[in-house]
Protein backbone atom coordinates (compact mmCIF):
# COMPACT_ATOMS: atom_id res chain seq x y z
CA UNK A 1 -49.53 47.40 -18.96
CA UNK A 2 -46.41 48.62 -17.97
CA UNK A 3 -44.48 51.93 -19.28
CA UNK A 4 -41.02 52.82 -18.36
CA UNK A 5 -39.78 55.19 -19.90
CA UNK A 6 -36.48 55.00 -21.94
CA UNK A 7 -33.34 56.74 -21.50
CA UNK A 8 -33.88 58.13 -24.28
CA UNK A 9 -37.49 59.33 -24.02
CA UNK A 10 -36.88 61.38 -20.48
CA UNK A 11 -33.80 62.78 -22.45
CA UNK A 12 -36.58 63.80 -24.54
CA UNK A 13 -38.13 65.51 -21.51
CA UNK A 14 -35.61 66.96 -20.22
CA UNK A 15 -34.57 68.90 -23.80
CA UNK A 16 -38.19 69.59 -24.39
CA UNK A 17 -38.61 71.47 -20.62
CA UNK A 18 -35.24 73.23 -21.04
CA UNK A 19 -36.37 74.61 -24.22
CA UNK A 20 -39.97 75.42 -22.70
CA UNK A 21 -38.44 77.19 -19.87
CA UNK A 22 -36.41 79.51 -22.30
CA UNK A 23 -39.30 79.85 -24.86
CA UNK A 24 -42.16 79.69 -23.13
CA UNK A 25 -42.23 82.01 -19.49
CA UNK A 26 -45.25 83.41 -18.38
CA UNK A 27 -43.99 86.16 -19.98
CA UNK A 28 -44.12 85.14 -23.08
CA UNK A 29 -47.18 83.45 -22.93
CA UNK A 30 -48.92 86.65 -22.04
CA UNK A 31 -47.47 88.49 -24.61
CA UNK A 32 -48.27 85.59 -27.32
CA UNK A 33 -52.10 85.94 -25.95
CA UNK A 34 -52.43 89.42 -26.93
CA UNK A 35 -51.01 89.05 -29.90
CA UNK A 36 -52.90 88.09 -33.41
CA UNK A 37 -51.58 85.10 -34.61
CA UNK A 38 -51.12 83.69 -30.85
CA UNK A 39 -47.48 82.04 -31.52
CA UNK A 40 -43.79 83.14 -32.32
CA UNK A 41 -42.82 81.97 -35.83
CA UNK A 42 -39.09 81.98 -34.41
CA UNK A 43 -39.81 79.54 -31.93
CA UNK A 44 -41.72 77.33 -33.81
CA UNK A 45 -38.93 77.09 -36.93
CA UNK A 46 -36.80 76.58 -33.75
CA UNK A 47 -39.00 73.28 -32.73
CA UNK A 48 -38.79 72.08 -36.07
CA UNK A 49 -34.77 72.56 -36.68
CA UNK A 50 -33.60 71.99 -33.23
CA UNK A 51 -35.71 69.46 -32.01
CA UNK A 52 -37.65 67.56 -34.59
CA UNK A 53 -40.89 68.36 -32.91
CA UNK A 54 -43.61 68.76 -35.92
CA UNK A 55 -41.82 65.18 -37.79
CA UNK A 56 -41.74 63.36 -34.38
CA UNK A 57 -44.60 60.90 -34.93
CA UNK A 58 -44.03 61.47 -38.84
CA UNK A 59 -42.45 58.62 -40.74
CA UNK A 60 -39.18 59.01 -42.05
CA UNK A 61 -40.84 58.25 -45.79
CA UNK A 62 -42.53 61.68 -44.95
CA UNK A 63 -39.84 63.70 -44.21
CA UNK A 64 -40.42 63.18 -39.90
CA UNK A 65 -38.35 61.15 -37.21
CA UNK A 66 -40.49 58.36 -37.15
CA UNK A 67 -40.51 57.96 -33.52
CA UNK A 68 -43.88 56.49 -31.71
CA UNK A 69 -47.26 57.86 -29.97
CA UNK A 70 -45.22 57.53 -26.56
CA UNK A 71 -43.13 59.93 -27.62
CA UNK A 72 -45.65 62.50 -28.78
CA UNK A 73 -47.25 62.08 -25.19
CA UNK A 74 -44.03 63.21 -23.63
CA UNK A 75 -43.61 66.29 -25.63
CA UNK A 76 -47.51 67.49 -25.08
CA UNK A 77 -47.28 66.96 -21.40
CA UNK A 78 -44.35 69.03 -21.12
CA UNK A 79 -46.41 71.62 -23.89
CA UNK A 80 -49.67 71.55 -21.38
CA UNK A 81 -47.20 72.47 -18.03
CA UNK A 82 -45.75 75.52 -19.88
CA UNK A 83 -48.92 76.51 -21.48
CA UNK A 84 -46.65 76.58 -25.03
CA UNK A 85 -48.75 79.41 -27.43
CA UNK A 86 -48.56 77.30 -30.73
CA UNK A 87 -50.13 75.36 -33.64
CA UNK A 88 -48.60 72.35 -31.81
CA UNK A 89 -51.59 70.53 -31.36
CA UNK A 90 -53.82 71.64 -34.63
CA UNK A 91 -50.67 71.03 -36.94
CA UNK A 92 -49.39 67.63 -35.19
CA UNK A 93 -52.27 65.49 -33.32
CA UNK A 94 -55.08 66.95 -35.60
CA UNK A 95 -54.13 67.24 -38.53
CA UNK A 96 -50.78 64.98 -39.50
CA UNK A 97 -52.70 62.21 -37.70
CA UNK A 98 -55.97 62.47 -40.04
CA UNK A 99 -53.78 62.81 -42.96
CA UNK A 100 -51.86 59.51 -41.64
CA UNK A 101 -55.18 57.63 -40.94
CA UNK A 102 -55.83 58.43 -44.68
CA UNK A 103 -54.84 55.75 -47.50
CA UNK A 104 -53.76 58.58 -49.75
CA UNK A 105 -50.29 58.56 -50.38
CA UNK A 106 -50.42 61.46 -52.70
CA UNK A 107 -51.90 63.27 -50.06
CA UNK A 108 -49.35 62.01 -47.42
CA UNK A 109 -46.16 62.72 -49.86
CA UNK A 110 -47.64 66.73 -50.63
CA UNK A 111 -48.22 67.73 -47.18
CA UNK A 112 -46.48 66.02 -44.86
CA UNK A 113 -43.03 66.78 -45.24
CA UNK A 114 -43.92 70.50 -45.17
CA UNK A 115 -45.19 70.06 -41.55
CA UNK A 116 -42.49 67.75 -40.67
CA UNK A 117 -39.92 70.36 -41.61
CA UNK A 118 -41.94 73.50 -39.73
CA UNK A 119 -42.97 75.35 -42.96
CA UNK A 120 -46.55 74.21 -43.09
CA UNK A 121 -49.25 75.19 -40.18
CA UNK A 122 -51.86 72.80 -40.48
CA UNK A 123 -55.41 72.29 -38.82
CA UNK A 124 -58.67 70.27 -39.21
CA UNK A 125 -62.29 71.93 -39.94
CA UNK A 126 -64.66 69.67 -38.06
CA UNK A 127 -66.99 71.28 -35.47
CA UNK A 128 -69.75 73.29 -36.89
CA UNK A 129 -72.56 75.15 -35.05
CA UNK A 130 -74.50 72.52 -32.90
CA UNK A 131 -70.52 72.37 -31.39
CA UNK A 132 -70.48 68.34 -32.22
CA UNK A 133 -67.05 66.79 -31.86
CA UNK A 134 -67.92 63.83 -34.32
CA UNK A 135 -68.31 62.96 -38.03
CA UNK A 136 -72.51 62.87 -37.60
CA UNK A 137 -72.32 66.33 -36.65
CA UNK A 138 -71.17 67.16 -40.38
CA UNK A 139 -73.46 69.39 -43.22
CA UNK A 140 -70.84 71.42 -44.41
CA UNK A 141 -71.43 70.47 -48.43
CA UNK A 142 -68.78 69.42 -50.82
CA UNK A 143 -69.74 68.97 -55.20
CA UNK A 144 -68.16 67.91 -57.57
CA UNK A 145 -67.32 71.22 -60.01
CA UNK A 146 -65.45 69.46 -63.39
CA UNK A 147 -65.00 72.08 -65.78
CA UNK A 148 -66.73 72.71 -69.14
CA UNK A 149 -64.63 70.80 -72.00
CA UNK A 150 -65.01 74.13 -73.54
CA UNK A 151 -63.59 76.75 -71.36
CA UNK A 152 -59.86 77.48 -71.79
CA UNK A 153 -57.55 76.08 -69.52
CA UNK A 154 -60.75 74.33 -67.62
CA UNK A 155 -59.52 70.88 -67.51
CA UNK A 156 -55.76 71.94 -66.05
CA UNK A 157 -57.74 74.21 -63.17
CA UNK A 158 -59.93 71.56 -61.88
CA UNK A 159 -57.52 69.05 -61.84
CA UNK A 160 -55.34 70.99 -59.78
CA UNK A 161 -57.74 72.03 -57.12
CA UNK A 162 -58.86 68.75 -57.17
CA UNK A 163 -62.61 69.64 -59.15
CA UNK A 164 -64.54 70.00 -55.97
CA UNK A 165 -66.41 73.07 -53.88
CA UNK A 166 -67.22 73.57 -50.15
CA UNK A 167 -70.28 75.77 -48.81
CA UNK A 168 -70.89 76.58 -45.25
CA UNK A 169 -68.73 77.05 -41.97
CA UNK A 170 -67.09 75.61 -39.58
CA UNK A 171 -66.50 76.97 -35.95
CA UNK A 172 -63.88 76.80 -32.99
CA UNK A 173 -61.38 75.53 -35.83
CA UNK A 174 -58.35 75.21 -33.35
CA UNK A 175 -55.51 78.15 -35.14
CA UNK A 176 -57.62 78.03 -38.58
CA UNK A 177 -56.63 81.71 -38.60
CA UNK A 178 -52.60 80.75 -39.67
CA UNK A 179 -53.09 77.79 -40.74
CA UNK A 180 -51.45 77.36 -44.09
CA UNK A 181 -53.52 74.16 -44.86
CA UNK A 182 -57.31 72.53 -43.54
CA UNK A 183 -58.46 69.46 -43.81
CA UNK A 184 -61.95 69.96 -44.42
CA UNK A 185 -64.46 67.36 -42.99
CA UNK A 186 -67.45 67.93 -45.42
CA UNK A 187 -70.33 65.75 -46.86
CA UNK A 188 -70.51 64.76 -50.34
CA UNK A 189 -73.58 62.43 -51.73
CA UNK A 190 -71.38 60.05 -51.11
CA UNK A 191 -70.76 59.98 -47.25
CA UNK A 192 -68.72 61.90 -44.77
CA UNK A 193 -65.62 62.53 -46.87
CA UNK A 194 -62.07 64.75 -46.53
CA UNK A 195 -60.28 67.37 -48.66
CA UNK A 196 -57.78 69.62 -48.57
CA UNK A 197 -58.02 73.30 -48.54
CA UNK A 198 -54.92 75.79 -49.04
CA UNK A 199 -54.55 79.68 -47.21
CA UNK A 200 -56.01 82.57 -49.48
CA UNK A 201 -57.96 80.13 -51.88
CA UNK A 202 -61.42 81.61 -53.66
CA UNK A 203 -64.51 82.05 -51.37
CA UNK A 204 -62.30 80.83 -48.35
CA UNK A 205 -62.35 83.45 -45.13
CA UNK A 206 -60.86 82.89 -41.76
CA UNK A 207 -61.91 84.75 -38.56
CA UNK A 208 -60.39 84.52 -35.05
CA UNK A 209 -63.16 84.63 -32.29
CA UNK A 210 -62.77 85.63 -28.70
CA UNK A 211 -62.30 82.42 -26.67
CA UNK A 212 -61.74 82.34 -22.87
CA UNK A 213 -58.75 80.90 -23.01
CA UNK A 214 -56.47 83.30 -24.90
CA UNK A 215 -53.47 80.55 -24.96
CA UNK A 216 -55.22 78.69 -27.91
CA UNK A 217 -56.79 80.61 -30.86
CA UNK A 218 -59.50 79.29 -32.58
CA UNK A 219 -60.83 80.55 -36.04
CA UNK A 220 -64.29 80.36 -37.89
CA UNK A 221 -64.04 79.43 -41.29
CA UNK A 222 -66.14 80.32 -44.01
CA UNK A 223 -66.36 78.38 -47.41
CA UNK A 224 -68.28 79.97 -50.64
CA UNK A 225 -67.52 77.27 -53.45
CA UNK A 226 -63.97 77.55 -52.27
CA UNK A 227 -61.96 74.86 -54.76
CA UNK A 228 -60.88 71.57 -52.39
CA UNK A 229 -58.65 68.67 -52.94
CA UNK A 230 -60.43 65.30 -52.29
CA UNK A 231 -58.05 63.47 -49.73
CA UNK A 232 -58.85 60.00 -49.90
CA UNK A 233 -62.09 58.01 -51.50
CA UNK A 234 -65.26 59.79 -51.94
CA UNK A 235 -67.25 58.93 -49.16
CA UNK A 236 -64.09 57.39 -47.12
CA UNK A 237 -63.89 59.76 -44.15
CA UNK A 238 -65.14 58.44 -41.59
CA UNK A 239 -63.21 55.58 -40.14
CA UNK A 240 -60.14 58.18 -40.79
CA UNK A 241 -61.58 60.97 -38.50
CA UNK A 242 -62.65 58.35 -35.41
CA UNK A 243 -58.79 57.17 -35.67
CA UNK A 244 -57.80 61.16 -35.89
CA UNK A 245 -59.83 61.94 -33.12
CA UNK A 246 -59.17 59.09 -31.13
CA UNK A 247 -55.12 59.96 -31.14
CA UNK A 248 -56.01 63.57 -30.49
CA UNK A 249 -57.96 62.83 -27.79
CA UNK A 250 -54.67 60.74 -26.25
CA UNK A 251 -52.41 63.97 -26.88
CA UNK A 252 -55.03 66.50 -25.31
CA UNK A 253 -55.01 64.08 -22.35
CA UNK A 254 -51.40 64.33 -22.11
CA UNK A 255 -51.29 67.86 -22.06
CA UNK A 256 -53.86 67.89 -19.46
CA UNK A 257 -51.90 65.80 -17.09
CA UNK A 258 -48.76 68.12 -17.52
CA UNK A 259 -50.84 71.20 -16.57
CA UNK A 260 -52.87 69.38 -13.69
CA UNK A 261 -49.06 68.60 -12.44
CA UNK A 262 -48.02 72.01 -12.77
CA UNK A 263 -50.71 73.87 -11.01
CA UNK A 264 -50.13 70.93 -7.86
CA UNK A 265 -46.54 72.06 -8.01
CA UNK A 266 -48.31 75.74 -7.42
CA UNK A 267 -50.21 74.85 -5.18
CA UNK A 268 -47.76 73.14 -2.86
CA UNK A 269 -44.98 75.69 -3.09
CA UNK A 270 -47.50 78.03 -2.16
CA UNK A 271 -48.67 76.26 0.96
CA UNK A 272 -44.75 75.77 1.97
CA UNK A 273 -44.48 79.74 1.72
CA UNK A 274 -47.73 81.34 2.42
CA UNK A 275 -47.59 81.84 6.29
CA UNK A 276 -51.36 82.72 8.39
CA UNK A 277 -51.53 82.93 12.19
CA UNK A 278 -47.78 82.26 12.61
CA UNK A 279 -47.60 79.13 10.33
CA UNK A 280 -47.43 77.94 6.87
CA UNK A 281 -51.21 77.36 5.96
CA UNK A 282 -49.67 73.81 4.08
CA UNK A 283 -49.80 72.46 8.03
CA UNK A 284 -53.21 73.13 8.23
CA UNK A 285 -55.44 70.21 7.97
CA UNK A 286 -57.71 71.89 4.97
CA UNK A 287 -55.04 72.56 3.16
CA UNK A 288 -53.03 69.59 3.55
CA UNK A 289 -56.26 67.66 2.53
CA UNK A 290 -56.64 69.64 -0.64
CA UNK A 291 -53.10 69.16 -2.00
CA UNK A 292 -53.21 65.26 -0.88
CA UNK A 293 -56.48 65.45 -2.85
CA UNK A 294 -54.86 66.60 -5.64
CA UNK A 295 -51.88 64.92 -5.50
CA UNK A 296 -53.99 61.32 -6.04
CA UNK A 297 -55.98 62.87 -9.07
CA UNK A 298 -53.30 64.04 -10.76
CA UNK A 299 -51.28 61.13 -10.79
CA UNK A 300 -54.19 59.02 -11.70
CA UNK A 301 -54.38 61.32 -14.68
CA UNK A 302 -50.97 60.59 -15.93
CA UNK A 303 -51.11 56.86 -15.32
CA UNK A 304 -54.36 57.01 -17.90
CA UNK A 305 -52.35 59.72 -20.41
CA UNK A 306 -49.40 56.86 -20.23
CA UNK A 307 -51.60 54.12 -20.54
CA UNK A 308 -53.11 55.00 -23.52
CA UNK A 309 -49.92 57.18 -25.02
CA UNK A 310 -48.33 53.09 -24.96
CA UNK A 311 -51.26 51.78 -25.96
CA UNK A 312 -51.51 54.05 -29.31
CA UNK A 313 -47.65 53.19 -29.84
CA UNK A 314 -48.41 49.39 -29.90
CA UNK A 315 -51.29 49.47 -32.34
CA UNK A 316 -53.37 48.19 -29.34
CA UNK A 317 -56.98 47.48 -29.65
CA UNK A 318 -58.16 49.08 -27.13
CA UNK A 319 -57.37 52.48 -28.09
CA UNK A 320 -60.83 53.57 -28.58
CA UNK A 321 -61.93 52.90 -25.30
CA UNK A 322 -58.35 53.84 -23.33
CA UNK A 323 -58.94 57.39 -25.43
CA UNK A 324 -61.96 58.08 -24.06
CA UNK A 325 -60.98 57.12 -20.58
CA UNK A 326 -58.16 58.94 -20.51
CA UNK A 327 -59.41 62.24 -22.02
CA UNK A 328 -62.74 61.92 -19.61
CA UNK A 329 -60.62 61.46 -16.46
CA UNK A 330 -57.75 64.03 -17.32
CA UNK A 331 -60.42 67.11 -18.32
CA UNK A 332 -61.67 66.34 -14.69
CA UNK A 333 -58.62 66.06 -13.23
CA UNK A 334 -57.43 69.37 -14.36
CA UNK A 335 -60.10 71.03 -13.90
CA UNK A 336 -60.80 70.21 -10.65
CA UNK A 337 -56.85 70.55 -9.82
CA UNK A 338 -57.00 74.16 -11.24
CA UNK A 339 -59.86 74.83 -9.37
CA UNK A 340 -58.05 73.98 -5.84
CA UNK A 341 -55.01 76.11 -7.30
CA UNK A 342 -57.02 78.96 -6.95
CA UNK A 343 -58.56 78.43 -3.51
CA UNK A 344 -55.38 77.46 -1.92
CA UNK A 345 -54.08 80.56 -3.28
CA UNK A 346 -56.60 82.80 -1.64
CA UNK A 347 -57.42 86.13 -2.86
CA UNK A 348 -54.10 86.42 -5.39
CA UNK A 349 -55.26 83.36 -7.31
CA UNK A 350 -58.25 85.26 -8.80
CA UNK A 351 -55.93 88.22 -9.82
CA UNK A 352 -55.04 88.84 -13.42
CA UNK A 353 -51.68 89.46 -12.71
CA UNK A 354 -51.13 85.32 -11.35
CA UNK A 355 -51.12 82.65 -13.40
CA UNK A 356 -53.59 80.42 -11.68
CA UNK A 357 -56.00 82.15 -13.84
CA UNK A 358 -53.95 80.60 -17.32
CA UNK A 359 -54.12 77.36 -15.79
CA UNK A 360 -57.91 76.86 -15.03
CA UNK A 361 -58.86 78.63 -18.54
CA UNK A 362 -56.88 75.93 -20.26
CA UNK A 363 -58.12 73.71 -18.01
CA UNK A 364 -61.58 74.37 -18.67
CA UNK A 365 -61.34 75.04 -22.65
CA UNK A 366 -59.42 71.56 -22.91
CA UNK A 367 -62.27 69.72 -20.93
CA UNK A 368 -64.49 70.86 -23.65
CA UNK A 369 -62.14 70.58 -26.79
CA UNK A 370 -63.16 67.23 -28.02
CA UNK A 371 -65.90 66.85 -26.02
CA UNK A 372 -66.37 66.96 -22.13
CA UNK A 373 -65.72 64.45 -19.31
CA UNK A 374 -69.80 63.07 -19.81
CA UNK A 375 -69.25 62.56 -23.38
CA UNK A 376 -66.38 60.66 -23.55
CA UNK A 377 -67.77 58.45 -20.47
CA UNK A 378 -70.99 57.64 -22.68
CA UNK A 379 -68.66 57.01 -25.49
CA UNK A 380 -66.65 54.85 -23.28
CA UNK A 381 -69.64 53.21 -22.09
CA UNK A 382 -70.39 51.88 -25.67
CA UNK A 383 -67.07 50.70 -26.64
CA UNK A 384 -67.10 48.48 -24.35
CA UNK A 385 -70.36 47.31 -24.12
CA UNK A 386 -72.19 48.93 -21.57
């Protein structure tokens, strides 16, 4: 498979890396890690006004821009080289891809225009303690709470929370502190199933927890009979979060590659200016073999990102397998590239005060987000029959 991009599309770069550069400097991104809520509600009504970002992949019956998956791989990898502080990824390739794997147009008319438009921070509640990145790993309980026929405005309330009540937690919720909505993977007698949960309802409690890489927040989320929404059919949830993860995994891969290309681009510029025993240490043999090293990893990273970006915007078959290729190859990839960042770097690399430091903890908290490089080979393994 082939992918050019279009004219259009590296326009799309281009805008989305001029933007970055203004919005998102190191600066900022170490003053956005400190900070509470981890993001700049200025800059992210900016991405939705200016540039469409949060409709991109939406359809225009939702409010969004209707564009493709190739798109949304464009924008991430340009998120992942300027480490972007955001709800990007929780709001966009989590969450407004399980509500669009859904058959609930209800659901997809009530919440998808508000993220389209920037107004609605969304996530999805899936991982719970044993840290499983799949629907078996699910024992967070949902019941079915209708209201007695003979308590006053009963009927009305449990219609419009939907007549249904989660108990337990879920953990490393990706921004489930300011998210305004979570989608709630829960089991019901029924099977694996989805609702709908909104900020500052009954019994709900959100709390940030420390995380070694400070660029993305995550959040555990409590639930005592906290009123849901049903999204979709009883039972139904499954095939929709495989299809949700499966996409995320495709944009996480993406985001990968444009960090992996980033910390190169360190790397090299460093080797080029850092001068030992009279030379630049990039004409050193060591060196030169690490950056070559890198060079080949990183670009076999992208070439699986692309590959299965295109593959997702054709409604190819093989996405399954081409997702778990690509996000198994391009957690490696950065990590390892990250790694070498800091070694070619010397002593400064391990310092607080350079970046190299951002680089390998996203590096290393994206390898695990989703699951690692060994899980996603195993998965691979059995999707196509090995």
């Amino acid at each position: 498979m082939s992918y050019p991009f279009s004219d259009d599309q590296e326009e799309l770069r281009r805008t989305v890396r001029r933007f970055l550069t203004e919005k998102s400097p190191e600066a900022e991104v170490r003053r956005l890690m400190e900070s509470a809520e981890g993001f700049d509600p200025a800059v992210w009504r900016q991405m939705a006004e200016q540039l469409d970002l949060q409709g991109l992949t939406i359809p225009e019956r939702y409010g969004g821009a209707g564009h493709s998956y190739a798109e949304l791989v464009v924008v991430l990898e340009e998120m992942g080289r300027a480490l972007l502080c955001a709800p990007y990824f929780s709001t966009v390739a989590l969450a407004a891809n399980l509500l669009l794997a859904t058959d609930d147009e209800r659901a997809k008319r009530d919440f998808l225009p508000g993220i389209a438009a920037g107004r609605r921070i969304a996530t999805v509640a899936l991982t719970e303690h044993s840290g499983r990145w799949d629907a078996d790993g699910v024992t967070l309980e949902a019941t079915e709470a209708p209201a007695p026929a003979t308590q006053a405005g009963g009927a009305e309330a449990a219609a419009a929370d939907g007549g249904w009540r989660l108990s337990g937690e879920k953990f490393y919720v990706p921004d489930g502190h300011v998210a305004d909505l979570v989608l709630v993977v829960a089991r019901t007698p029924a099977g694996v199933s989805l609702f709908a949960v909104r900020r500052g309802a009954p019994g709900f409690a959100a709390t940030p927890v420390p995380t070694l890489d400070q660029t993305r927040k995550l959040a555990r989320l409590r639930f005592d009979r906290t009123p849901a929404r049903l999204v979709g059919a009883d039972g139904g949830g499954r095939p929709a979060v495989a299809e949700m993860l499966d996409l995320a995994a495709i944009a996480l891969a993406a985001e990968q590659a444009g960090g992996a290309q980033r910390v190169l681009d360190m790397s090299v510029e460093y080797a080029k200016l850092r001068v030992q025993f009279g030379r630049p240490i990039g004409s050193f043999q060591a060196i030169k073999h690490k950056c070559a090293d890198m060079l080949v990893e990183v670009e076999s990273a992208r070439a699986a990102a692309y590959h299965a970006g295109w593959a997702a915007a054709e409604g190819d078959d093989e996405v399954p397998a081409l997702a778990s290729l690509a996000k198994s190859y391009c957690s490696e990839a950065y990590f390892h590239a990250a790694a070498e960042n800091i070694q070619i770097h010397g002593g400064i690399g391990y310092t607080w005060e350079h970046p190299a430091h951002l680089y390998f903890k996203r590096a290393k908290s994206s390898e695990l987000m989703l699951g690692d490089g060994a899980y996603h080979r195993e998965l691979l393994a059995q999707r196509i029959g090995i």
